[in-house]
N, C-alpha and C. Protein backbone atom coordinates (compact mmCIF):
# COMPACT_ATOMS: atom_id res chain seq x y z
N UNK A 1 125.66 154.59 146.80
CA UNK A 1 126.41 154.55 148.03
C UNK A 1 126.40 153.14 148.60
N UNK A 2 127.54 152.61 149.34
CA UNK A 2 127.33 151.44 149.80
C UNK A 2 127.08 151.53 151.50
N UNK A 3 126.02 150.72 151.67
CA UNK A 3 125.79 150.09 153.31
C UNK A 3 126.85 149.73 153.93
N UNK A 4 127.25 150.13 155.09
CA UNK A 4 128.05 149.27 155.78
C UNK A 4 127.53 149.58 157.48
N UNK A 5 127.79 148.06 158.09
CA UNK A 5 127.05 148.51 159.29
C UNK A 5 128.63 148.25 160.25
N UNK A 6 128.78 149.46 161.55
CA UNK A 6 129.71 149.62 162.18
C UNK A 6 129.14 149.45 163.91
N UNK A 7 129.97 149.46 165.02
CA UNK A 7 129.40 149.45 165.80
C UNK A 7 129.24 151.01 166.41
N UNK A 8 128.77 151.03 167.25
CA UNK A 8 127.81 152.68 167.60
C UNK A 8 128.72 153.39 168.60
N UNK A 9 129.89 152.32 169.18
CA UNK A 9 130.54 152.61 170.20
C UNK A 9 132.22 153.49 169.65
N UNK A 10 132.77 152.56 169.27
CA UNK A 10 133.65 152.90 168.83
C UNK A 10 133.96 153.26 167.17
N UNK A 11 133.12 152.69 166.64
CA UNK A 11 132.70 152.99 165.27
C UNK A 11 133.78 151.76 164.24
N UNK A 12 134.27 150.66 164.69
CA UNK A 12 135.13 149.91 164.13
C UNK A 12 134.03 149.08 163.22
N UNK A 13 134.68 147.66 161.73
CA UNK A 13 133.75 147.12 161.61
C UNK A 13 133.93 146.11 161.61
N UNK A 14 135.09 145.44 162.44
CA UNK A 14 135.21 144.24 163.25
C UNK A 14 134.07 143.80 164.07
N UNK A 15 132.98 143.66 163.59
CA UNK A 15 131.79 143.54 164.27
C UNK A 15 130.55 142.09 164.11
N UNK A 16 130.26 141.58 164.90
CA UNK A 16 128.68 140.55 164.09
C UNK A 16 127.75 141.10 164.40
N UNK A 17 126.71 141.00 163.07
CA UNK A 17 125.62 141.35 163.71
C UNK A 17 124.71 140.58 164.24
N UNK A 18 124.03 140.84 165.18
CA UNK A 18 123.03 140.08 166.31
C UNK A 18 121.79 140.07 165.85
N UNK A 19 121.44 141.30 165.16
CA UNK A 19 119.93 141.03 164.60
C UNK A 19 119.34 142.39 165.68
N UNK A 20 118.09 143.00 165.28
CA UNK A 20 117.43 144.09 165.97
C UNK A 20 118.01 145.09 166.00
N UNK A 21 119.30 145.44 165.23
CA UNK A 21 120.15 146.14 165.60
C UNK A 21 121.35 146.48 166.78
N UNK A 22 121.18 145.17 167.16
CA UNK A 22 122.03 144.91 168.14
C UNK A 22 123.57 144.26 167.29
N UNK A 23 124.98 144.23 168.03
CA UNK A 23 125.81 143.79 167.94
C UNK A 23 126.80 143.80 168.34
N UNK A 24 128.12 142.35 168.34
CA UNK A 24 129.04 142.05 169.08
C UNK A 24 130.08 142.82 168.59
N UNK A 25 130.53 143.71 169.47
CA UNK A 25 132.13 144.51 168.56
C UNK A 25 133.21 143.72 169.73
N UNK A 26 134.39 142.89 168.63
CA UNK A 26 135.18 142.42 168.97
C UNK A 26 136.44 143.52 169.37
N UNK A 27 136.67 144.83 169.43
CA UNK A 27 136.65 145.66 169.52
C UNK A 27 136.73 146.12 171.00
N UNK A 28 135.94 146.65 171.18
CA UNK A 28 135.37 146.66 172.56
C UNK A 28 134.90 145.36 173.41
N UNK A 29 134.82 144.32 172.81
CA UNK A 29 134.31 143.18 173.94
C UNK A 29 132.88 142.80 174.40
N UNK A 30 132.29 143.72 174.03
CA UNK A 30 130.77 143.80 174.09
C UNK A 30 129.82 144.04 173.30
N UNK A 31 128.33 143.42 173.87
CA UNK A 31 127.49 144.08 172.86
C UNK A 31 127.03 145.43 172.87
N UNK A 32 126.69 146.09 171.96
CA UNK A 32 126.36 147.31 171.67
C UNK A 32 125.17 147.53 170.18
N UNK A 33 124.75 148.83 170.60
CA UNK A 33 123.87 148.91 169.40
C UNK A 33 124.58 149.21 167.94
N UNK A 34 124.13 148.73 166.72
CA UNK A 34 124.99 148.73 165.68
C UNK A 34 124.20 149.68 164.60
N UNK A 35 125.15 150.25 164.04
CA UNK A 35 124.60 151.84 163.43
C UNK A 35 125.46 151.65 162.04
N UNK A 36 124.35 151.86 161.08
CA UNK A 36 124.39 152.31 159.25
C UNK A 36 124.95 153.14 158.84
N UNK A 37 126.19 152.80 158.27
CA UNK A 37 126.55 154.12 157.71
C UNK A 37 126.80 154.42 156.25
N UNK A 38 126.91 155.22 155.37
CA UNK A 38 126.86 155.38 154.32
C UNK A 38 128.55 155.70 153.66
N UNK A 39 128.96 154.69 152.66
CA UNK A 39 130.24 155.76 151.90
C UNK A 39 129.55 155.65 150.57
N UNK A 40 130.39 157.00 150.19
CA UNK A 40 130.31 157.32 148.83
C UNK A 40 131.87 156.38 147.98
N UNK A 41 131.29 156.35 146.98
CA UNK A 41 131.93 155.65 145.70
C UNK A 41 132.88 156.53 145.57
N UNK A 42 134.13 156.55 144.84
CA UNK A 42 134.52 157.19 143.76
C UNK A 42 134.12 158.13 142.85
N UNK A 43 133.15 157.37 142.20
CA UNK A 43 132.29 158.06 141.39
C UNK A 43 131.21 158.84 141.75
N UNK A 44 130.61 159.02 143.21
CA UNK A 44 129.77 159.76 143.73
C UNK A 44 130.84 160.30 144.36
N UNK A 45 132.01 160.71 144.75
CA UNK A 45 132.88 161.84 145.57
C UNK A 45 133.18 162.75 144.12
N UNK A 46 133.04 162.34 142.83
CA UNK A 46 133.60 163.17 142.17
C UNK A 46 132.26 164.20 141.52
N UNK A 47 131.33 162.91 141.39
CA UNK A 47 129.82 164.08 140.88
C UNK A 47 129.63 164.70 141.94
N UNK A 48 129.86 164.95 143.14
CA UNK A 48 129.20 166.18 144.42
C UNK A 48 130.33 167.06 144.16
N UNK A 49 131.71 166.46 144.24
CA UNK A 49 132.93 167.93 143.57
C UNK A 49 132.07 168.57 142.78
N UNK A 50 132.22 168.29 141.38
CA UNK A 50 131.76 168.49 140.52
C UNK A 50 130.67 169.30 140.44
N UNK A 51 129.27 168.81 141.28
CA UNK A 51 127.99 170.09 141.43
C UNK A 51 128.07 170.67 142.19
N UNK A 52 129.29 171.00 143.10
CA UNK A 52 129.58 172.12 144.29
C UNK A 52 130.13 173.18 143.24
N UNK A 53 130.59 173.04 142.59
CA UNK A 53 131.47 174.05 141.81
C UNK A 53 130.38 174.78 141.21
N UNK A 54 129.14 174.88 140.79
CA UNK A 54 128.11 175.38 140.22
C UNK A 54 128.48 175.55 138.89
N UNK A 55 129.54 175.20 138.27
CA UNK A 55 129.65 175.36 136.75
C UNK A 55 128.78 174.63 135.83
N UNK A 56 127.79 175.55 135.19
CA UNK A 56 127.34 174.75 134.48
C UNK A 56 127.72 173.94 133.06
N UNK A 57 128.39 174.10 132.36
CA UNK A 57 129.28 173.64 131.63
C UNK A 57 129.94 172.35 132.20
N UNK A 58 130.63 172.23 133.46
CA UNK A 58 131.27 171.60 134.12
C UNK A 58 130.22 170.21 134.21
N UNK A 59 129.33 170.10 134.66
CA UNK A 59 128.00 169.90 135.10
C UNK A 59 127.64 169.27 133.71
N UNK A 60 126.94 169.59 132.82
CA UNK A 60 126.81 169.09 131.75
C UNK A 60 127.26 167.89 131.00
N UNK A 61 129.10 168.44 130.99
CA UNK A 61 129.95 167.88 130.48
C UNK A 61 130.01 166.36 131.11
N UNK A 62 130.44 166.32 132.79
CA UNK A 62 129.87 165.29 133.72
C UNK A 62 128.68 164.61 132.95
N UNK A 63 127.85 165.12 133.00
CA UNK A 63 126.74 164.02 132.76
C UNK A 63 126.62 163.57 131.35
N UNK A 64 127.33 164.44 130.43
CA UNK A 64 127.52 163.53 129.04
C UNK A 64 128.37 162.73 129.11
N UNK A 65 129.41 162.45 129.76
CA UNK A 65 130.31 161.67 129.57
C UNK A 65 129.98 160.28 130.71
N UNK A 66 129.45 160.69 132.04
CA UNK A 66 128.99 159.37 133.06
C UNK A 66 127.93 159.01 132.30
N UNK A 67 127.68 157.14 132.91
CA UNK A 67 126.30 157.31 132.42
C UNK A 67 126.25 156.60 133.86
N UNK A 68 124.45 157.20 134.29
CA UNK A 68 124.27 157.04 135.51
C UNK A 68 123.25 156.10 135.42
């Protein structure tokens, strides 16, 4: 998954960070506290499809063919 840090207010990532978790959202105009958020890849939106379905076959097949 990749890091990305947003601001806490409006959630944009037109943002600097200040350090301590603090930061400037150009955005809003002010400072505010700045909050971590997580996306998934491509390739991690398709392996959670993939093990929601409980197929095991399905499942398998996935992991013979990715290599992780």
């Amino acid at each position: 998954m990749k890091e990305v840090t947003v601001c806490s207010k409006c959630g944009c990532r037109d943002i600097d960070y200040l350090g301590k978790g603090k930061c400037f959202c150009r955005n809003c105009n002010e400072e505010v506290e700045a909050r971590d958020i997580y996306i998934a890849t491509p390739q991690e939106r398709l392996r959670n499809k993939v093990y929601a379905t409980g197929n095991k076959w399905a499942i398998e097949n996935f992991n013979a063919t990715h290599n992780w």
